[in-house]
N, C-alpha and C. Protein backbone atom coordinates (compact mmCIF):
# COMPACT_ATOMS: atom_id res chain seq x y z
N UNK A 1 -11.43 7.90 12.29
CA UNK A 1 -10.62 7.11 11.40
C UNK A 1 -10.18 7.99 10.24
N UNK A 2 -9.03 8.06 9.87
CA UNK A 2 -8.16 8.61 8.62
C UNK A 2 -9.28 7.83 7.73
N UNK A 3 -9.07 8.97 6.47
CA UNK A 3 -10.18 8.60 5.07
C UNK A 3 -8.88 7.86 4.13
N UNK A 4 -9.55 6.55 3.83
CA UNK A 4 -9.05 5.83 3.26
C UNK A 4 -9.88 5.10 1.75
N UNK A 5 -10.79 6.66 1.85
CA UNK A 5 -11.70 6.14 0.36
C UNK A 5 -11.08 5.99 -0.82
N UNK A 6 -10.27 6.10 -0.85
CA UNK A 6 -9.59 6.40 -2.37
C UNK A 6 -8.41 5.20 -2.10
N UNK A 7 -8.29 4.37 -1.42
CA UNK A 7 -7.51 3.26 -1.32
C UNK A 7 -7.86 1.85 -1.58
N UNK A 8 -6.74 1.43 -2.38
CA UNK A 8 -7.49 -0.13 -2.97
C UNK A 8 -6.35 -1.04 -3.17
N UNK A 9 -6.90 -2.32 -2.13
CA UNK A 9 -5.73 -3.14 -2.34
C UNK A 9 -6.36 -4.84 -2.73
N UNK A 10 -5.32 -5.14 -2.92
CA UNK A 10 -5.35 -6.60 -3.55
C UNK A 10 -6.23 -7.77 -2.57
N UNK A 11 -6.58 -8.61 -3.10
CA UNK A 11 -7.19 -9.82 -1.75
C UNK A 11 -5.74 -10.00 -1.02
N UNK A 12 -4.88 -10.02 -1.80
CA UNK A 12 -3.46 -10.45 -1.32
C UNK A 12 -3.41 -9.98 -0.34
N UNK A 13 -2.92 -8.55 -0.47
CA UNK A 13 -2.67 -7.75 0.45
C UNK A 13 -3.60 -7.43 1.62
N UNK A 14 -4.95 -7.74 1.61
CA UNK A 14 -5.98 -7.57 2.69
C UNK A 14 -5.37 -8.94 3.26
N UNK A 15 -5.40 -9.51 2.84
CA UNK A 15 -4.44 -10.89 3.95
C UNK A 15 -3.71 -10.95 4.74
N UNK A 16 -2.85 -10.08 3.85
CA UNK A 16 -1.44 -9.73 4.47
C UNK A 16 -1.87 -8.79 5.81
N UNK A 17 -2.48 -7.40 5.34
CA UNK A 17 -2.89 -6.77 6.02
C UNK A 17 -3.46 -7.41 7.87
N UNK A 18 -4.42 -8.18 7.06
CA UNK A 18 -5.18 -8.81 8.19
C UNK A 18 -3.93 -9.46 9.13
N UNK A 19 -3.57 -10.40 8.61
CA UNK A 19 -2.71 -10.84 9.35
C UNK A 19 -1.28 -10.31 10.73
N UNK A 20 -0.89 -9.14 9.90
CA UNK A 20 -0.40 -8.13 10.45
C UNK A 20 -1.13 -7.66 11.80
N UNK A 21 -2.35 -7.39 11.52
CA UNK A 21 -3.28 -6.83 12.55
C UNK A 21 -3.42 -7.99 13.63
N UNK A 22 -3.98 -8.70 13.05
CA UNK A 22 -4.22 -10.13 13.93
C UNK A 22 -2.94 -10.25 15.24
N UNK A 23 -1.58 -9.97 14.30
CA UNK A 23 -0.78 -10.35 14.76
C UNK A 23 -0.03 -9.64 16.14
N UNK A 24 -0.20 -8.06 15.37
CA UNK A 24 -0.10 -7.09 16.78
C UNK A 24 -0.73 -6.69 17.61
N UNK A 25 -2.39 -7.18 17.62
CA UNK A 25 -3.04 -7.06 18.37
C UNK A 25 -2.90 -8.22 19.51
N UNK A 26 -2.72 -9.50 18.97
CA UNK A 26 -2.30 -10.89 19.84
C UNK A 26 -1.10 -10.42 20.76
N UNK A 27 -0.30 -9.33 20.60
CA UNK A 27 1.00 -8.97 20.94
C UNK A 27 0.64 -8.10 22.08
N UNK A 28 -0.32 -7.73 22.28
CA UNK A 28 -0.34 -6.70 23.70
C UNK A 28 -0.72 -7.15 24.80
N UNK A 29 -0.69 -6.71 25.56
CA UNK A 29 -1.30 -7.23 27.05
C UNK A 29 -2.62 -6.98 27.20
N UNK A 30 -3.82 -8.31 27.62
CA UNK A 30 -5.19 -7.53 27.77
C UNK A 30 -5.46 -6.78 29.10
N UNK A 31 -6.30 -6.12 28.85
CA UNK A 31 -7.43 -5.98 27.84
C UNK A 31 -6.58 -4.97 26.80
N UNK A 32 -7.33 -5.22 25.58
CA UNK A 32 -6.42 -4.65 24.36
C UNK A 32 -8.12 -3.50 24.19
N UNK A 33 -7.54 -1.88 24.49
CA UNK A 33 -8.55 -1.39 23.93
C UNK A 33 -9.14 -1.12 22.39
N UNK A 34 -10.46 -0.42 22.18
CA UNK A 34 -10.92 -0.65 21.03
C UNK A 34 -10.19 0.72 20.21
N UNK A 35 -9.49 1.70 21.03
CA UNK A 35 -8.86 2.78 20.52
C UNK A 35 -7.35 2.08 19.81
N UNK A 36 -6.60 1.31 20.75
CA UNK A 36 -5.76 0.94 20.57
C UNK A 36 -5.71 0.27 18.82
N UNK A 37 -6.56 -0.35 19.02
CA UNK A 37 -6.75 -1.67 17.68
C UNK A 37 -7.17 -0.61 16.46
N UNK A 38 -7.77 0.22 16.85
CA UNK A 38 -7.71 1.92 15.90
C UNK A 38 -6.89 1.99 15.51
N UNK A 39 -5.82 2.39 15.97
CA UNK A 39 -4.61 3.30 16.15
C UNK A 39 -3.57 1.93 15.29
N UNK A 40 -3.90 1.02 15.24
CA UNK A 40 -2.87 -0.07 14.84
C UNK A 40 -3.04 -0.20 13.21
N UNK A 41 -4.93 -0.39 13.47
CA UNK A 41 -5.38 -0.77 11.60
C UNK A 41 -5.20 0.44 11.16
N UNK A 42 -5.07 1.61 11.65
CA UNK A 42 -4.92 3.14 10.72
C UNK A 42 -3.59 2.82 10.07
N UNK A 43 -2.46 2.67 11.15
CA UNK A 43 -0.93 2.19 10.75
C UNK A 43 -1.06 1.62 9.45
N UNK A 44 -1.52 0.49 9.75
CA UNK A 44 -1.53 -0.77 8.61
C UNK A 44 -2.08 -0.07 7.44
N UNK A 45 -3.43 0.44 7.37
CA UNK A 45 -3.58 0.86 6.51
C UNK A 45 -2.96 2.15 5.39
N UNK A 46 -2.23 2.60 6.16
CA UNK A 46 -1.64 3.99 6.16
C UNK A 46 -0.13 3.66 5.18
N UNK A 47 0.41 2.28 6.10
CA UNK A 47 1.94 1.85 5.42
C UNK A 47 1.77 0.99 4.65
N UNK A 48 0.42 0.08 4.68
CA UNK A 48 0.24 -0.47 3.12
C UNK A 48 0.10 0.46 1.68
N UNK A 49 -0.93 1.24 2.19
CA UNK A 49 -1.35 2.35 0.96
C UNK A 49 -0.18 2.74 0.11
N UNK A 50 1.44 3.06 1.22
CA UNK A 50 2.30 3.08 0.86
C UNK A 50 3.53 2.89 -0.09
N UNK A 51 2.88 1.32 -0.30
CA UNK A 51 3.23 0.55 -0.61
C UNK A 51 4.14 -1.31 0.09
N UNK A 52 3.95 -0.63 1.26
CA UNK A 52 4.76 -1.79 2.14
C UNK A 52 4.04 -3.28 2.39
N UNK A 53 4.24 -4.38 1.79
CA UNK A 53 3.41 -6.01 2.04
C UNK A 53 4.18 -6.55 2.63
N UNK A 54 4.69 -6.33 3.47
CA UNK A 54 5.75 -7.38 4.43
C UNK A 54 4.50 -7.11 5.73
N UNK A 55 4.41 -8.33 6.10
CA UNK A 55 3.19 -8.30 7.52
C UNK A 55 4.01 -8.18 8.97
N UNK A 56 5.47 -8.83 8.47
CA UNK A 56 6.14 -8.42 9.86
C UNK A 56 6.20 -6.83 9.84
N UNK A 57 7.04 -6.05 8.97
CA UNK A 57 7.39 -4.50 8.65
C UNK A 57 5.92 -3.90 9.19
N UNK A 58 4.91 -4.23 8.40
CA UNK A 58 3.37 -3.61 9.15
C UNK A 58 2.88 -3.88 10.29
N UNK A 59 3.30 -4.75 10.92
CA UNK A 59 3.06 -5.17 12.25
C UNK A 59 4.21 -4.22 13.18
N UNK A 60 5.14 -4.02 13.11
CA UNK A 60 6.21 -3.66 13.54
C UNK A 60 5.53 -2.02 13.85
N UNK A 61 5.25 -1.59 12.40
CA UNK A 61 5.37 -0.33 11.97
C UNK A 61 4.17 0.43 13.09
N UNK A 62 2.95 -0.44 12.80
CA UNK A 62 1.81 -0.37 13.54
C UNK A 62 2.08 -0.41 15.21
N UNK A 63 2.96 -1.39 15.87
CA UNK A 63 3.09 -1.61 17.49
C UNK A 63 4.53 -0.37 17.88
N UNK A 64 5.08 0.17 16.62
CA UNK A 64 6.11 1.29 16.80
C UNK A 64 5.07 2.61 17.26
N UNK A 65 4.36 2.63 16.66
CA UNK A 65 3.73 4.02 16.27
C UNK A 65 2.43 4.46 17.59
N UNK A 66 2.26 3.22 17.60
CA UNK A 66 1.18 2.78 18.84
C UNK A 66 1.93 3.37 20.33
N UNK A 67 3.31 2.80 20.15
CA UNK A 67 4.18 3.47 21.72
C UNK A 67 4.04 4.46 21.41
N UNK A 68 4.68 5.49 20.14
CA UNK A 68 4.58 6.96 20.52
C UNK A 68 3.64 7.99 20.44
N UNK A 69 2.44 7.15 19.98
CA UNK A 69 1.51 7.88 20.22
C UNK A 69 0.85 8.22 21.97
N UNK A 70 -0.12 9.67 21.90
CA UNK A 70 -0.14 9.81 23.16
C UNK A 70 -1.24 9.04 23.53
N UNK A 71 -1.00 7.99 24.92
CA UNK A 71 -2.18 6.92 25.70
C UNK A 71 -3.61 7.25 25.48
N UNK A 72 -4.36 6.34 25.08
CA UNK A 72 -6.03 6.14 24.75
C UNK A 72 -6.40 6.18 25.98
C-alpha cells in the first residue's frame, strides 16, 4: 500500500470516500479480488489527498486506473 501517513481528511470526506469505494467495488464482476479493491482504495485515496470530493469523479477515477493497470 502507498504511504498515506501524512494524509488527513474530513468525516465528510471519509464518507464520500467510502462511498466511492463501496460503489466501484459493487461495479465489477465477482469474484472481486482482494488486490483489485487495493488498487481501487489506493486511487481513492491518492485523488482525494488531491483534493477531489466528488464520489462519482473518485469512483470513475479509481475503475479508470484499475483497467490500465497491469492484471492482479
Amino acid at each position: 500500500m502507498l504511504d498515506f501517513s501524512n494524509a488527513s481528511f474530513s468525516p465528510e470526506t471519509i464518507d464520500v470516500m467510502k462511498a466511492a469505494l463501496d460503489t466501484a467495488v459493487a461495479s465489477l464482476p465477482a469474484p472481486v479480488s482482494s488486490a483489485h479493491i487495493k488498487s481501487i482504495a489506493e486511487t481513492i485515496l491518492r485523488t482525494a489527498k488531491e483534493g477531489e470530493r466528488d464520489p462519482v469523479i473518485l469512483q470513475r477515477m479509481a475503475l479508470m486506473e484499475l483497467q490500465i493497470s497491469p492484471r492482479c
